[in-house]
PDB file of N, CA and C in Angstrom:
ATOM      1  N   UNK A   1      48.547 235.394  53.758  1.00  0.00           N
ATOM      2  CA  UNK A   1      47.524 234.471  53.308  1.00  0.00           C
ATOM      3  C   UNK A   1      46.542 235.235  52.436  1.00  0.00           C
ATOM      4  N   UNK A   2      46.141 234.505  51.227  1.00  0.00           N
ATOM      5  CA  UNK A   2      45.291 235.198  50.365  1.00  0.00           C
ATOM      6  C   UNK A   2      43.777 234.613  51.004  1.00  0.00           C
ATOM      7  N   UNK A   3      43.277 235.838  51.218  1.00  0.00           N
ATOM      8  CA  UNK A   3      41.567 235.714  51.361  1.00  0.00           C
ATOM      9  C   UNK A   3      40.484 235.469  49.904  1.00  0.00           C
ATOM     10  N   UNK A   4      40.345 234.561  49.859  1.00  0.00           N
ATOM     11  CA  UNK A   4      38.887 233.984  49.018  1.00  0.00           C
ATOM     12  C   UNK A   4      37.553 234.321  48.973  1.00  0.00           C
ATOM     13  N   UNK A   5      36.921 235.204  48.356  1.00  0.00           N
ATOM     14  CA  UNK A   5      35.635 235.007  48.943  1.00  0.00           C
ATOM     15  C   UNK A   5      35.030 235.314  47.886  1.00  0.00           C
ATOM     16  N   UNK A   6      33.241 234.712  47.872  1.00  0.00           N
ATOM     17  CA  UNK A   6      32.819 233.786  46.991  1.00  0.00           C
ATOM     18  C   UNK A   6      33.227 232.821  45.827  1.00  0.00           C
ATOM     19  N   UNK A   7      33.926 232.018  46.479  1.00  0.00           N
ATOM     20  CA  UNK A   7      34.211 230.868  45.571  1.00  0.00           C
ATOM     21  C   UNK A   7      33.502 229.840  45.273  1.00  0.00           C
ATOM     22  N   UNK A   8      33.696 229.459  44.069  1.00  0.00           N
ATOM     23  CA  UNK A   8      32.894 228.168  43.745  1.00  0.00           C
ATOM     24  C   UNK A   8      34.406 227.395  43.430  1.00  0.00           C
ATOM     25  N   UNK A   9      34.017 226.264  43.044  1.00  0.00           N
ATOM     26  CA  UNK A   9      35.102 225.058  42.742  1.00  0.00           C
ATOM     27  C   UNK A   9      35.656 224.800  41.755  1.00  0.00           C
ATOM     28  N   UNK A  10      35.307 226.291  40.600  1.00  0.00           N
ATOM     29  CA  UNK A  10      36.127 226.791  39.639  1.00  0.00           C
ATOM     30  C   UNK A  10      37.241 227.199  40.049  1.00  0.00           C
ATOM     31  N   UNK A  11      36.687 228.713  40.858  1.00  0.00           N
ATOM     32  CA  UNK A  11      37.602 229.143  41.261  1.00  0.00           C
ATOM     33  C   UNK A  11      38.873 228.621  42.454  1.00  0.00           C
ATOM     34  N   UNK A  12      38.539 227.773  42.963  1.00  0.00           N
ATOM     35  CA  UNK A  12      39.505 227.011  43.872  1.00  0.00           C
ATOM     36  C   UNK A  12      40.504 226.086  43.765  1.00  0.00           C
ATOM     37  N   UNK A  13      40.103 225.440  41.958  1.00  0.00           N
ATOM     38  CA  UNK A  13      40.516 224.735  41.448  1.00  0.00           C
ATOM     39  C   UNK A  13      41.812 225.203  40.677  1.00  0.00           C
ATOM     40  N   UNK A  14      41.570 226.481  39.884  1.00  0.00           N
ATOM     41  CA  UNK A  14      42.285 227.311  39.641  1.00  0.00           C
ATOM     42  C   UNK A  14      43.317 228.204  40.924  1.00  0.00           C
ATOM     43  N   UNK A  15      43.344 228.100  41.914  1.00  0.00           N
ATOM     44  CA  UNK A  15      44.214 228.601  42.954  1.00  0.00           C
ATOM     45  C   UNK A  15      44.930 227.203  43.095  1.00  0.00           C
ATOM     46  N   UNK A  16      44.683 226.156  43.318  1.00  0.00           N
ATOM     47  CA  UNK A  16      45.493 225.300  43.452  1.00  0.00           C
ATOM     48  C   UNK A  16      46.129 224.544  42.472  1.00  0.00           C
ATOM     49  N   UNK A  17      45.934 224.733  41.404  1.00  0.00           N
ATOM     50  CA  UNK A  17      46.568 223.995  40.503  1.00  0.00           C
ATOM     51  C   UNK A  17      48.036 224.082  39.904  1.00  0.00           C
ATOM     52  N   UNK A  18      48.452 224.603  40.802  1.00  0.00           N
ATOM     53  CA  UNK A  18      49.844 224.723  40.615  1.00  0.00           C
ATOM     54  C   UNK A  18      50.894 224.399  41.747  1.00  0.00           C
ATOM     55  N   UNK A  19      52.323 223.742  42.013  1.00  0.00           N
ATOM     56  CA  UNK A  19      52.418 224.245  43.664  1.00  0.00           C
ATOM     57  C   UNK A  19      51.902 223.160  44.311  1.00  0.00           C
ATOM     58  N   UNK A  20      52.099 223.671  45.855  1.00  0.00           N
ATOM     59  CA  UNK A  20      51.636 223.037  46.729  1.00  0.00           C
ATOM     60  C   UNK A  20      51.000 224.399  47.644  1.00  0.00           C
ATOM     61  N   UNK A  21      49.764 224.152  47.673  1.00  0.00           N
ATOM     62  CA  UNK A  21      48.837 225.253  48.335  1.00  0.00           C
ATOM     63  C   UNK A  21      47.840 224.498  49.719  1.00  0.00           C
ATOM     64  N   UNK A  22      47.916 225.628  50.801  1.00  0.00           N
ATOM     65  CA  UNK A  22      46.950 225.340  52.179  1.00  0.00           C
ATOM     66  C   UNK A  22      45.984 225.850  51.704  1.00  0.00           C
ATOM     67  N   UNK A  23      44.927 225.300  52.205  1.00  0.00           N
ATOM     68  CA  UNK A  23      43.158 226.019  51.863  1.00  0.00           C
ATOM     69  C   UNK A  23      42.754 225.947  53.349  1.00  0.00           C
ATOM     70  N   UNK A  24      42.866 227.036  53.935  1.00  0.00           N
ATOM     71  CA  UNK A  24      42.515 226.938  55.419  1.00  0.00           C
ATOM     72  C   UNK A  24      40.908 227.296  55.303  1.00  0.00           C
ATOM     73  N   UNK A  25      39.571 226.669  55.630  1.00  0.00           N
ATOM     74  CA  UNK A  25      38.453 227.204  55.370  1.00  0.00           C
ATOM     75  C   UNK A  25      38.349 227.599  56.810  1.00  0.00           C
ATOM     76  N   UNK A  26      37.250 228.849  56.880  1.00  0.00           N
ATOM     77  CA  UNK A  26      37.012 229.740  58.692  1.00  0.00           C
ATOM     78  C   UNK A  26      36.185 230.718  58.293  1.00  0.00           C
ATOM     79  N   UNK A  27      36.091 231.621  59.429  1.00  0.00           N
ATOM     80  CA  UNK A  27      34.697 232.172  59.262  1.00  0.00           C
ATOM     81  C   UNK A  27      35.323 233.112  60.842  1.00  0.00           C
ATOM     82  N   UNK A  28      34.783 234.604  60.094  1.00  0.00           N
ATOM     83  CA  UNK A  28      35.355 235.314  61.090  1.00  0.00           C
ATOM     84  C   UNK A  28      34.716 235.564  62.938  1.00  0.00           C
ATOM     85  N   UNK A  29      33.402 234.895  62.521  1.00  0.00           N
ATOM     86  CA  UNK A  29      32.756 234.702  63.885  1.00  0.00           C
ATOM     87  C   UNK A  29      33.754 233.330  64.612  1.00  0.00           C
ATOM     88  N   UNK A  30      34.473 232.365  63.985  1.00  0.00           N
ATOM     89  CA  UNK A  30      34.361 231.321  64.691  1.00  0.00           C
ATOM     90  C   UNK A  30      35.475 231.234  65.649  1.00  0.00           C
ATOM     91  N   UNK A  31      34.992 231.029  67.105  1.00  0.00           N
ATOM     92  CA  UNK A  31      36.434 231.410  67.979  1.00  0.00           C
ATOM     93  C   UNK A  31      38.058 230.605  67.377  1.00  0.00           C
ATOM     94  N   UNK A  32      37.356 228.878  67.531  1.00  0.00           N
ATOM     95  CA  UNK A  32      38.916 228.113  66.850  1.00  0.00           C
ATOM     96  C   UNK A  32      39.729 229.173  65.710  1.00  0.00           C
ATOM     97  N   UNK A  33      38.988 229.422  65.027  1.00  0.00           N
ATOM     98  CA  UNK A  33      39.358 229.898  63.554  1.00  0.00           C
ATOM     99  C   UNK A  33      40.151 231.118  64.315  1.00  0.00           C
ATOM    100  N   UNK A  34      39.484 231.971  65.337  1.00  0.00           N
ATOM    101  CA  UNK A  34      40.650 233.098  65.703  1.00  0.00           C
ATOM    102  C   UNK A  34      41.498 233.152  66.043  1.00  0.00           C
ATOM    103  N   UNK A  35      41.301 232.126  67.444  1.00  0.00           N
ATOM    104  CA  UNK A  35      42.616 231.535  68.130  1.00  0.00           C
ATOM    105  C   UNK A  35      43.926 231.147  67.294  1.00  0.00           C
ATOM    106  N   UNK A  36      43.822 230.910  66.222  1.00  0.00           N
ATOM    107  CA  UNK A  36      44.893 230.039  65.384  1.00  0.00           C
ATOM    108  C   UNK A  36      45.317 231.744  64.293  1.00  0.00           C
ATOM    109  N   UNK A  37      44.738 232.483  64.267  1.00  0.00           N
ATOM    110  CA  UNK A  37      44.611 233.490  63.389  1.00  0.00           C
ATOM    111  C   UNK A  37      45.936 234.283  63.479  1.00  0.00           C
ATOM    112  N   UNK A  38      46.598 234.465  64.954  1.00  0.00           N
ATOM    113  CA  UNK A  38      48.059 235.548  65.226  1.00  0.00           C
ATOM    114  C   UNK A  38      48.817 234.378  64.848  1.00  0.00           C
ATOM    115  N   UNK A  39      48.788 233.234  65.029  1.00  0.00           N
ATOM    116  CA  UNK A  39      49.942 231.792  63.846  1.00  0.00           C
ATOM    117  C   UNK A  39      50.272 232.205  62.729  1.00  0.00           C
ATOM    118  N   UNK A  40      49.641 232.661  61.969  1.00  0.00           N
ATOM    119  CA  UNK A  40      49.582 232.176  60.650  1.00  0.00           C
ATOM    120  C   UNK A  40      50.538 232.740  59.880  1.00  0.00           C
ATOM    121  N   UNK A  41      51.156 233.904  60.311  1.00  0.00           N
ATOM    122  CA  UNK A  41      52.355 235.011  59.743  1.00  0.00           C
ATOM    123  C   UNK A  41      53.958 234.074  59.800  1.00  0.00           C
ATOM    124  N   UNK A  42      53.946 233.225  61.104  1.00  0.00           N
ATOM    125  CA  UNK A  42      54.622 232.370  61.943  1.00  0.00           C
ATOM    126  C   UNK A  42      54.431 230.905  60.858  1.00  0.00           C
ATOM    127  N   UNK A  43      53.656 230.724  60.876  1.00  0.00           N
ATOM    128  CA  UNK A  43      53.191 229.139  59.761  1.00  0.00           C
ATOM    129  C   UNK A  43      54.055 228.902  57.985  1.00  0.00           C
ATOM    130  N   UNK A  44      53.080 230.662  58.027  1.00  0.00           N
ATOM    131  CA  UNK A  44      53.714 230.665  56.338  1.00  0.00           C
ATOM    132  C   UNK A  44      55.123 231.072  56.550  1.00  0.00           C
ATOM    133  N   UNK A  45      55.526 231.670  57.101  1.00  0.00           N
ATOM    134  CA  UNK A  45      57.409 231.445  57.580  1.00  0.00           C
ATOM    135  C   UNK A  45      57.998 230.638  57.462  1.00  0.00           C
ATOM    136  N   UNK A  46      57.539 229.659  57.995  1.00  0.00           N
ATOM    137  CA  UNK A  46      58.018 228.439  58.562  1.00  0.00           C
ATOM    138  C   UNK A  46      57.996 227.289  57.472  1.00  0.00           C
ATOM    139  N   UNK A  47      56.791 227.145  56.563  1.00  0.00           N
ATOM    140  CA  UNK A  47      56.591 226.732  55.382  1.00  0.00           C
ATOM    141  C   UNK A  47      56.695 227.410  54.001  1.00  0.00           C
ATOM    142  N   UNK A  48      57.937 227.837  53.648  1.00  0.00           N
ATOM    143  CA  UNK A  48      57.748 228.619  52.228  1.00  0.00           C
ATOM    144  C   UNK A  48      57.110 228.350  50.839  1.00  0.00           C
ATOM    145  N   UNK A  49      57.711 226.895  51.237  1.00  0.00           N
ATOM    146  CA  UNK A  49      57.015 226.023  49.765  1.00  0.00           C
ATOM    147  C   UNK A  49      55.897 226.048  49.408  1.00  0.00           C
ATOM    148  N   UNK A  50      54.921 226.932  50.640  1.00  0.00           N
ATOM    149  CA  UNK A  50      53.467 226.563  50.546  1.00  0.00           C
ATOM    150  C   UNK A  50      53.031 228.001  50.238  1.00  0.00           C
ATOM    151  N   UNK A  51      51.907 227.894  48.772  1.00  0.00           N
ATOM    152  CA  UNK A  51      51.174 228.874  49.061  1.00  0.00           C
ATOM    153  C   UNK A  51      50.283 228.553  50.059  1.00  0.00           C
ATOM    154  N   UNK A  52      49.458 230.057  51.048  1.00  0.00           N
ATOM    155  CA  UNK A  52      48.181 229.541  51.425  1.00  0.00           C
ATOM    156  C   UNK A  52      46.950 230.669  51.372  1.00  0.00           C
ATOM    157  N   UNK A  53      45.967 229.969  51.122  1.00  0.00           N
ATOM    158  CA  UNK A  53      44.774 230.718  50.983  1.00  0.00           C
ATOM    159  C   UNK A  53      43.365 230.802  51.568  1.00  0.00           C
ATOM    160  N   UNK A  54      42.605 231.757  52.265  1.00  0.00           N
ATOM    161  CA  UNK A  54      41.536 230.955  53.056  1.00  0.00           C
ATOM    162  C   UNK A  54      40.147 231.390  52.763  1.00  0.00           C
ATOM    163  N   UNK A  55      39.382 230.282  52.218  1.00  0.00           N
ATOM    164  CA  UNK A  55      38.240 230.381  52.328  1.00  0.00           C
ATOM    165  C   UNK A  55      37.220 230.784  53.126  1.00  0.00           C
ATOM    166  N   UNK A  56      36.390 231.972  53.316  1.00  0.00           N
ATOM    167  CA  UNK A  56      35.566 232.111  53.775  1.00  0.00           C
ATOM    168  C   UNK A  56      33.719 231.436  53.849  1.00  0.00           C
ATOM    169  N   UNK A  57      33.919 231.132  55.069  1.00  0.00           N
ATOM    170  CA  UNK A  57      32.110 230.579  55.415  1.00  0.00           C
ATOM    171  C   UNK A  57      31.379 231.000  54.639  1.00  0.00           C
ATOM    172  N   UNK A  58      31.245 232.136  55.276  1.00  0.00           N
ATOM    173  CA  UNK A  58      30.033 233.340  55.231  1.00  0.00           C
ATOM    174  C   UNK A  58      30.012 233.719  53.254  1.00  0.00           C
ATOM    175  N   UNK A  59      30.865 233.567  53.109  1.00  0.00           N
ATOM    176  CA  UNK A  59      30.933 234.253  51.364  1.00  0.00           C
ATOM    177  C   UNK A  59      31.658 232.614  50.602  1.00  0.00           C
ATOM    178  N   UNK A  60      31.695 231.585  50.959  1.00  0.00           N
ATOM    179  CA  UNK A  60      31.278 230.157  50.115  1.00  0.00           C
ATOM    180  C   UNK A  60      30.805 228.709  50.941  1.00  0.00           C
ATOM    181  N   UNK A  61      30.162 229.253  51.402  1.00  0.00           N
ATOM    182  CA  UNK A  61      29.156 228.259  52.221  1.00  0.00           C
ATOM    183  C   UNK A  61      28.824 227.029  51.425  1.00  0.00           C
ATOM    184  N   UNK A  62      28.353 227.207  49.754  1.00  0.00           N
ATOM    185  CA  UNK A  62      28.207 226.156  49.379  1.00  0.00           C
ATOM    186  C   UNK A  62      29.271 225.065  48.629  1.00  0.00           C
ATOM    187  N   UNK A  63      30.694 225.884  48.506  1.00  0.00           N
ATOM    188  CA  UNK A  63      31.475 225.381  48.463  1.00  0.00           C
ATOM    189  C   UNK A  63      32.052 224.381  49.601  1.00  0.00           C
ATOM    190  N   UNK A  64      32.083 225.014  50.371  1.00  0.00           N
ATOM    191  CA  UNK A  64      32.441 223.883  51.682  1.00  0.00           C
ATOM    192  C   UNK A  64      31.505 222.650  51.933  1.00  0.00           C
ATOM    193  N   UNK A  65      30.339 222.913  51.902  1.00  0.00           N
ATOM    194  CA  UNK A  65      28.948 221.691  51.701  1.00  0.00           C
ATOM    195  C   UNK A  65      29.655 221.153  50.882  1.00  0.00           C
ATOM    196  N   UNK A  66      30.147 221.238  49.686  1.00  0.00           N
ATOM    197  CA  UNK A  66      29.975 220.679  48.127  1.00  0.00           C
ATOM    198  C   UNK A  66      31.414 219.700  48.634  1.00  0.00           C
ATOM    199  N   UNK A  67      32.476 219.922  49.077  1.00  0.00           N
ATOM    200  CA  UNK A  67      33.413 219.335  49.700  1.00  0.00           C
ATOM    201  C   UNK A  67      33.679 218.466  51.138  1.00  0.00           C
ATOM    202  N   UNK A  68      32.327 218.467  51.702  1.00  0.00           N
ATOM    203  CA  UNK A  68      32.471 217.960  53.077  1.00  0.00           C
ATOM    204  C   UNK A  68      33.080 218.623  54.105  1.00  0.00           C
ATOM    205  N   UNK A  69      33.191 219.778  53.673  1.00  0.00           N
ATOM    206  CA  UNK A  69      34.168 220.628  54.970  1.00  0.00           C
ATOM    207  C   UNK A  69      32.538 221.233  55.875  1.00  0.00           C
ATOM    208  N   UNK A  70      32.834 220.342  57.644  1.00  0.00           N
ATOM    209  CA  UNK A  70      32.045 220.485  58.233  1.00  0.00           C
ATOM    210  C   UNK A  70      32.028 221.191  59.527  1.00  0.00           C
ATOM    211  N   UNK A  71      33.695 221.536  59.741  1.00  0.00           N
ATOM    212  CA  UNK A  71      33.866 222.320  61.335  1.00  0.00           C
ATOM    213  C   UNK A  71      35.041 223.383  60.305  1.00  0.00           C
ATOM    214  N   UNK A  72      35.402 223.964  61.534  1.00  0.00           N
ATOM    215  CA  UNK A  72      35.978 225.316  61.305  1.00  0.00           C
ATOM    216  C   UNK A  72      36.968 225.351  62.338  1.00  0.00           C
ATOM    217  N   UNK A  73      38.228 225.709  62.211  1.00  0.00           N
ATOM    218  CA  UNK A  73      38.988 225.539  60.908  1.00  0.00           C
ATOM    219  C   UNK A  73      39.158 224.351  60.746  1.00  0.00           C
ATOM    220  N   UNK A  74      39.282 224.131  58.973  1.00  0.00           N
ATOM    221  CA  UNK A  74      39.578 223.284  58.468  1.00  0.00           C
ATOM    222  C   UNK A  74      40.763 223.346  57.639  1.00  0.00           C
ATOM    223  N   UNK A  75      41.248 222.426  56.792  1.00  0.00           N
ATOM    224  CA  UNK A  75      42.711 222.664  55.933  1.00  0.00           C
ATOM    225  C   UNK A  75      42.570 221.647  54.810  1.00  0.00           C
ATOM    226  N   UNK A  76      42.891 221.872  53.711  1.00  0.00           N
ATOM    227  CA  UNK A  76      43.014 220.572  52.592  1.00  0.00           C
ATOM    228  C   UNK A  76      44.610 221.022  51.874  1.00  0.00           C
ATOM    229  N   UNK A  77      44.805 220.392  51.574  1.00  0.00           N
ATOM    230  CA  UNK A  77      46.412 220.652  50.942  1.00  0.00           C
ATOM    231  C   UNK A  77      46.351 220.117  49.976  1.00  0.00           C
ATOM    232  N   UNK A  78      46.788 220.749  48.731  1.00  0.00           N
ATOM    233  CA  UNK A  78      46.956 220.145  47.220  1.00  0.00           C
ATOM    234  C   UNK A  78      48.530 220.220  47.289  1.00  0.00           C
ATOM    235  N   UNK A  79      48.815 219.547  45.633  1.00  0.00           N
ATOM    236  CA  UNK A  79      50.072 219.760  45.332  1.00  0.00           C
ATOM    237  C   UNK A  79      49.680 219.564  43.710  1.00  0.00           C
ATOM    238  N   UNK A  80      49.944 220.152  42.831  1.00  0.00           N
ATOM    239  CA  UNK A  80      49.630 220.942  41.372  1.00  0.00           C
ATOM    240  C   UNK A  80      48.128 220.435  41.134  1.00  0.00           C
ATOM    241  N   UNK A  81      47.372 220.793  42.227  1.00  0.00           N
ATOM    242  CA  UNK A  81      45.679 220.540  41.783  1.00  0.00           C
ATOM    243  C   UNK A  81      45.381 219.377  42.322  1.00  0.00           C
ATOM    244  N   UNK A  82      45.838 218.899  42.700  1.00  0.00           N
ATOM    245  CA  UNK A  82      45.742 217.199  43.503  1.00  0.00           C
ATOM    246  C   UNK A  82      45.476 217.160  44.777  1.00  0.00           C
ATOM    247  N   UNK A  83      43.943 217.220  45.488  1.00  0.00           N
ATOM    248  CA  UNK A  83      43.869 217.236  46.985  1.00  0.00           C
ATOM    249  C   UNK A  83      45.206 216.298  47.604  1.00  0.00           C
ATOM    250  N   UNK A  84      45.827 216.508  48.304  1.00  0.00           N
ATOM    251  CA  UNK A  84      46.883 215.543  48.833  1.00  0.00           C
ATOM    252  C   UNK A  84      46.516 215.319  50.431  1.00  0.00           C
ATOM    253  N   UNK A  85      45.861 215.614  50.865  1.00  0.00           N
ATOM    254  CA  UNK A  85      45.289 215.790  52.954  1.00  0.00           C
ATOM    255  C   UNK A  85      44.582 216.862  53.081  1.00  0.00           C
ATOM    256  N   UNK A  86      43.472 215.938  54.049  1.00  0.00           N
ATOM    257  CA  UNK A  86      42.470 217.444  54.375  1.00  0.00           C
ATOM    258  C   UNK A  86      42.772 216.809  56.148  1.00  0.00           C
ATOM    259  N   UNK A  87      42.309 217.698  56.615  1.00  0.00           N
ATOM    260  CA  UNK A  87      41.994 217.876  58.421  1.00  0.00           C
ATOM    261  C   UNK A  87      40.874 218.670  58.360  1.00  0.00           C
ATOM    262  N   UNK A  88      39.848 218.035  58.567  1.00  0.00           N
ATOM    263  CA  UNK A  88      38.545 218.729  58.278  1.00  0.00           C
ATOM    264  C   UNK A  88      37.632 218.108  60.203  1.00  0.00           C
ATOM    265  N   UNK A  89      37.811 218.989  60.679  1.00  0.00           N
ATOM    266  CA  UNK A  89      36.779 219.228  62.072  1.00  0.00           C
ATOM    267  C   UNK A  89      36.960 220.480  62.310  1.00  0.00           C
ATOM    268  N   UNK A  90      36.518 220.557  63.908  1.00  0.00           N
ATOM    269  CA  UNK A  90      36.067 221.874  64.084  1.00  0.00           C
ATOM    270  C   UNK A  90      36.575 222.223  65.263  1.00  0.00           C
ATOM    271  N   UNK A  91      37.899 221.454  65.944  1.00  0.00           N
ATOM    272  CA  UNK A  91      38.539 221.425  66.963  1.00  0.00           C
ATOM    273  C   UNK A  91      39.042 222.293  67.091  1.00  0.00           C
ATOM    274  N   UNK A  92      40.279 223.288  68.106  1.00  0.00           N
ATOM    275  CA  UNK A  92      41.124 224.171  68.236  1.00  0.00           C
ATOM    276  C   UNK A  92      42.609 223.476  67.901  1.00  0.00           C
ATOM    277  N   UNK A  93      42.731 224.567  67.084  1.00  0.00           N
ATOM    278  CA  UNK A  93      44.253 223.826  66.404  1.00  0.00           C
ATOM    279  C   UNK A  93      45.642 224.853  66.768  1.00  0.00           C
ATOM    280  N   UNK A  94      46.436 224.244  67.468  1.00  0.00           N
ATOM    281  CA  UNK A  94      47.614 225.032  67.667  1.00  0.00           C
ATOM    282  C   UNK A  94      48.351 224.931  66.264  1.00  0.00           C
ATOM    283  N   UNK A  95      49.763 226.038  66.539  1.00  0.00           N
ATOM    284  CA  UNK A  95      50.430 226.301  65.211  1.00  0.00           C
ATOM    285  C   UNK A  95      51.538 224.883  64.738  1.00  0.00           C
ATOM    286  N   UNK A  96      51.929 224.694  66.123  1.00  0.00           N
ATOM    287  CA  UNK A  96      52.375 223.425  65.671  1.00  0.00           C
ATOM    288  C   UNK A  96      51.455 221.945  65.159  1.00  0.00           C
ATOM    289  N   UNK A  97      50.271 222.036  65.528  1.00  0.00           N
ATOM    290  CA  UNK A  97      49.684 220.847  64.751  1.00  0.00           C
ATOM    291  C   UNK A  97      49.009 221.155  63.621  1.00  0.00           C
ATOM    292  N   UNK A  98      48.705 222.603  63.340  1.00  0.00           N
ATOM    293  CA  UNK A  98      48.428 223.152  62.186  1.00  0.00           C
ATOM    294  C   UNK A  98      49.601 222.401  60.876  1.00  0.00           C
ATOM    295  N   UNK A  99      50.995 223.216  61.728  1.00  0.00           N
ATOM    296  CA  UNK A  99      52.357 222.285  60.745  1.00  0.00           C
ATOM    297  C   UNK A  99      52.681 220.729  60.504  1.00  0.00           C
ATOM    298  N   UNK A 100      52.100 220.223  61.893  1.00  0.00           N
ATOM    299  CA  UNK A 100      52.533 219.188  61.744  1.00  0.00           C
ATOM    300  C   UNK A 100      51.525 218.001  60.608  1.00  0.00           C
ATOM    301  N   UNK A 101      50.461 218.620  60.340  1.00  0.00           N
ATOM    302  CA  UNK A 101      49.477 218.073  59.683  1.00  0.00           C
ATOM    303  C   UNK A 101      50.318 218.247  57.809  1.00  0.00           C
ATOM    304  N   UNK A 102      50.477 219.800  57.875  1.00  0.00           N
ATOM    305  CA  UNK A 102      50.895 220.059  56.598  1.00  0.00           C
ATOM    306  C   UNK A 102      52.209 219.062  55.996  1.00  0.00           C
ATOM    307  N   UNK A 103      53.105 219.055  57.148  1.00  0.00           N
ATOM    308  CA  UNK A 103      54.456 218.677  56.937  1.00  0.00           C
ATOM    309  C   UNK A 103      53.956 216.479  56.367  1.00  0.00           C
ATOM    310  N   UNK A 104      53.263 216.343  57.212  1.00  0.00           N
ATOM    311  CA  UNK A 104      52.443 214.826  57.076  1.00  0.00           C
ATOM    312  C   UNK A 104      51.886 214.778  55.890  1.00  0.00           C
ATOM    313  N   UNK A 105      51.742 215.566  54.894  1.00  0.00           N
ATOM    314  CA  UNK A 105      51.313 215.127  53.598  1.00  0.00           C
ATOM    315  C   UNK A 105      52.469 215.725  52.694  1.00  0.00           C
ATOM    316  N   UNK A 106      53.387 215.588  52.869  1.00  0.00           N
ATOM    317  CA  UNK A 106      54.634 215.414  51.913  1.00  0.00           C
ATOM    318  C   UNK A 106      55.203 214.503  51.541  1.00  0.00           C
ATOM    319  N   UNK A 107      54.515 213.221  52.020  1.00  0.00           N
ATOM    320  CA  UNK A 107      54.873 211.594  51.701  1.00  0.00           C
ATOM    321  C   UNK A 107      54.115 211.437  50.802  1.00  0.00           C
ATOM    322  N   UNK A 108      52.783 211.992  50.794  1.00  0.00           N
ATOM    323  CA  UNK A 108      51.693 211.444  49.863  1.00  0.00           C
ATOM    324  C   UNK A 108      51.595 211.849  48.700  1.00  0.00           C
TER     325      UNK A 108
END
């Protein structure tokens, strides 16, 4: 997973505009965000088609405001620059509903 940090919505816009890309947003204090953290080697395995990349809190805080992303972790999924699904709370997310969210916006 490629780490992001200070982004604005230039730069994010430009990571996704190609593809189909995960934007996992988190923050290294936040427990959910850790818990899900030893997944993710396992996730992108499992999903090749997908780039993914994760935004940091702490270094684009106002990016996430600027998007409505309000809990941690969160996820938005494009496909060539096109938000296609977000899952935006702040719940604990296992690896399978992490996937199963991603795999759910391949209709859209």
């Amino acid at each position: 997973m490629k780490d992001l940090k200070n982004v604005d919505a230039k730069k994010l816009a430009n990571e996704v505009k190609s593809g189909k890309t995960v934007v996992e947003f988190s923050a290294p204090w936040c427990p959910e965000c850790r818990y899900l953290q030893p997944a993710w080697p396992y996730i992108e395995k499992d999903l090749p088609e997908y780039k993914f990349v994760s935004v940091n809190h702490d270094t684009s805080e106002d990016l996430m405001k600027e998007m409505g992303v309000r809990g941690m972790p969160s996820f938005i999924v494009y496909e060539d620059g096109k938000e296609i699904g977000r899952l935006i709370n702040g719940d604990k997310k296992t690896k399978t509903e992490v996937e199963e969210f991603i795999r759910s916006t391949e209709n859209n």
